[in-house]
Structure formats: C-alpha cells, structure tokens
N, C-alpha and C. Protein backbone atom coordinates (compact mmCIF):
# COMPACT_ATOMS: atom_id res chain seq x y z
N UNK A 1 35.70 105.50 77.79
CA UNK A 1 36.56 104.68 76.95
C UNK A 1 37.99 105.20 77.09
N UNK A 2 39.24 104.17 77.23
CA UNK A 2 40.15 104.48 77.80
C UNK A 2 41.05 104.53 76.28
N UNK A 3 41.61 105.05 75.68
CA UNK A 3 42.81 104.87 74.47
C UNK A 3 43.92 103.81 74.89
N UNK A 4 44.48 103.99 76.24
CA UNK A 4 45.52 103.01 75.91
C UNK A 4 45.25 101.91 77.20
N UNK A 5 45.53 100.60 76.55
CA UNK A 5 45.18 99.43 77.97
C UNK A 5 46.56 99.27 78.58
N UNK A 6 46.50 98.92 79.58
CA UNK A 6 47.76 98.64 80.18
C UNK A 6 47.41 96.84 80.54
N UNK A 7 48.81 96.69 80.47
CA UNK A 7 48.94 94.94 81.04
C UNK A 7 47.84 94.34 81.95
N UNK A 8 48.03 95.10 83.45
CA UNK A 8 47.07 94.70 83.96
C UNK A 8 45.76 94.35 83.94
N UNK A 9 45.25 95.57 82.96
CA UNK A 9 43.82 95.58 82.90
C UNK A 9 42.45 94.86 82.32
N UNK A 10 41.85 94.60 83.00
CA UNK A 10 40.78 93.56 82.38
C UNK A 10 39.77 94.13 81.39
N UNK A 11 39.61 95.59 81.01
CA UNK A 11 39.22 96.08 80.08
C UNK A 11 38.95 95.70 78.98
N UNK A 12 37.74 95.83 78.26
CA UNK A 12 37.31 95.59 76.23
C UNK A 12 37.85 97.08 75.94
N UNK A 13 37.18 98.05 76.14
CA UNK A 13 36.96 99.26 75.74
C UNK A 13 38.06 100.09 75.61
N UNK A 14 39.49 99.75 74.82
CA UNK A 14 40.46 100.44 74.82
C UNK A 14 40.40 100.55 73.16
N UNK A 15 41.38 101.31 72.61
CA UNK A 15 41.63 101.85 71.25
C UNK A 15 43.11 101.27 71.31
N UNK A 16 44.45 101.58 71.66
CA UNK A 16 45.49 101.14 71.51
C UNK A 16 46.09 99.75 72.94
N UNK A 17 46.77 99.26 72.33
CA UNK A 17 47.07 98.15 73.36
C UNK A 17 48.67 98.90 73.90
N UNK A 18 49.10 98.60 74.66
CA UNK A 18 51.05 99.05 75.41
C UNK A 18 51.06 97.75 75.25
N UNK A 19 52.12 98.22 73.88
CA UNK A 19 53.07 97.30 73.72
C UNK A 19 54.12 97.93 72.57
N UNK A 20 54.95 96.65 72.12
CA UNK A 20 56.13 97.46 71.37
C UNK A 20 55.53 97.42 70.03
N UNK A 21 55.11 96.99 69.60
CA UNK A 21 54.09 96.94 68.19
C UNK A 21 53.35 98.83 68.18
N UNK A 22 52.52 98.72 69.37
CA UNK A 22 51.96 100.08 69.11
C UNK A 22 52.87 101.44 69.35
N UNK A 23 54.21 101.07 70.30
CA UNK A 23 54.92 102.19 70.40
C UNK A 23 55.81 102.31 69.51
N UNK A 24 56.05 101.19 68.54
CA UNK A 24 57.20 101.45 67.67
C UNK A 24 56.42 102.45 66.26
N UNK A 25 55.24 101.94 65.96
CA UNK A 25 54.26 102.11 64.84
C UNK A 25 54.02 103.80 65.41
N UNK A 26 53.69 104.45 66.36
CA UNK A 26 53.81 105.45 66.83
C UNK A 26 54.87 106.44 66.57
N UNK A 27 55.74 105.73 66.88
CA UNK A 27 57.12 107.11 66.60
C UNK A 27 57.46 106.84 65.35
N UNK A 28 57.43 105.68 64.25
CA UNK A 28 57.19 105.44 63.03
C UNK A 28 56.41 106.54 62.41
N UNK A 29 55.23 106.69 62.47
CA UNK A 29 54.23 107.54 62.25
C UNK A 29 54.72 109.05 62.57
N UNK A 30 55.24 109.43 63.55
CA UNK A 30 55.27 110.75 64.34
C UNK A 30 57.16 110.98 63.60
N UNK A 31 57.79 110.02 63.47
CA UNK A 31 59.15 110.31 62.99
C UNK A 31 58.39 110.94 61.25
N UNK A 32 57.73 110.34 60.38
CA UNK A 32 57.57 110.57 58.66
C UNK A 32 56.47 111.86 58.77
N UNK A 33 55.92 112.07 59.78
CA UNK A 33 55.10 113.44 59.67
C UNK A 33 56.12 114.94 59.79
N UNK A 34 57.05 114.44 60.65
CA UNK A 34 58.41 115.61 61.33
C UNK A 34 58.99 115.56 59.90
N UNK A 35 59.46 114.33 59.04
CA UNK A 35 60.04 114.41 57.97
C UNK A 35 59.18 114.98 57.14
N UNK A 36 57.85 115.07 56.63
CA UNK A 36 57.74 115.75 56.06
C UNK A 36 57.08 117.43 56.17
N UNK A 37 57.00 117.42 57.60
CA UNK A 37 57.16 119.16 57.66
C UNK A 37 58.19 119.70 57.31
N UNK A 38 59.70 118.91 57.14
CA UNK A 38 60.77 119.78 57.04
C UNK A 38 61.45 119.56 55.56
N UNK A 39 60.60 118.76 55.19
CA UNK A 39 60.24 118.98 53.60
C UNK A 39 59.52 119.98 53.29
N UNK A 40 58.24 120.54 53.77
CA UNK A 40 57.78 121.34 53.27
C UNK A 40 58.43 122.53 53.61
N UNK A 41 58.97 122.50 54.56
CA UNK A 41 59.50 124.09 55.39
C UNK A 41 61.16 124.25 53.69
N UNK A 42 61.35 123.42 53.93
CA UNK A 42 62.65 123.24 53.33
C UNK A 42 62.52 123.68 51.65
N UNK A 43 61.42 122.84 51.20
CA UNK A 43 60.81 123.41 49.53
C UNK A 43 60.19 124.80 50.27
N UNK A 44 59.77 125.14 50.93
CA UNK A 44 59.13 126.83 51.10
C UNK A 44 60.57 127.66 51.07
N UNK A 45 62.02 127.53 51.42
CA UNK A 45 62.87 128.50 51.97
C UNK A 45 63.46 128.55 50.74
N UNK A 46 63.70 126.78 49.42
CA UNK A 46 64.42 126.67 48.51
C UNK A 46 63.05 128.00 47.10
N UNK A 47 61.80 127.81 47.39
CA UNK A 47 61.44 128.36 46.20
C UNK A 47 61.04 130.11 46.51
N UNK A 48 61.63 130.09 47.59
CA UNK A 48 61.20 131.86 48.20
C UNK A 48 59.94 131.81 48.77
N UNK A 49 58.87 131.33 48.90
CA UNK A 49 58.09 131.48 49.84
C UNK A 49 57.85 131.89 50.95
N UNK A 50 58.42 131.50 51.75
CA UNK A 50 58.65 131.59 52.89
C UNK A 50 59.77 133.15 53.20
C-alpha cells in the first residue's frame, strides 16, 4: 500500500492523494504542531522549568 498517489497512477490503494488540498492541509497541520512546541518550550523558560 502506497501513502501518496501520484497523477499518473491507476492505483485504489493509496492513503493521501498529490494535490494542493493535501499539501496545503499538511504544512497547515505541521505549521500549528511547531506553534505549539514553542509554546510549550516558551511557558517551560517563562515558569523556570526548563
């Protein structure tokens, strides 16, 4: 089973499609996870934790 289909391919058996829908939703996703590690890093340095 392949994760990502490409244009060409005549494939069922994929999980994500290439396109701008799945790459935008991607760095969407991967941009609010980065935001909130540096929330947490950031509340760890403001309450002494860290």
């Amino acid at each position: 089973m392949k994760f990502i289909k490409e244009e060409d391919e005549k494939r069922e058996d994929y999980i994500f499609q290439k396109n701008n829908i799945t790459i935008n939703t991607t760095r969407f996703i991967a941009g609010v996870l980065i935001a909130l590690i540096v929330a947490v890093v950031a509340t760890g340095f403001y309450l002494n934790i860290f």
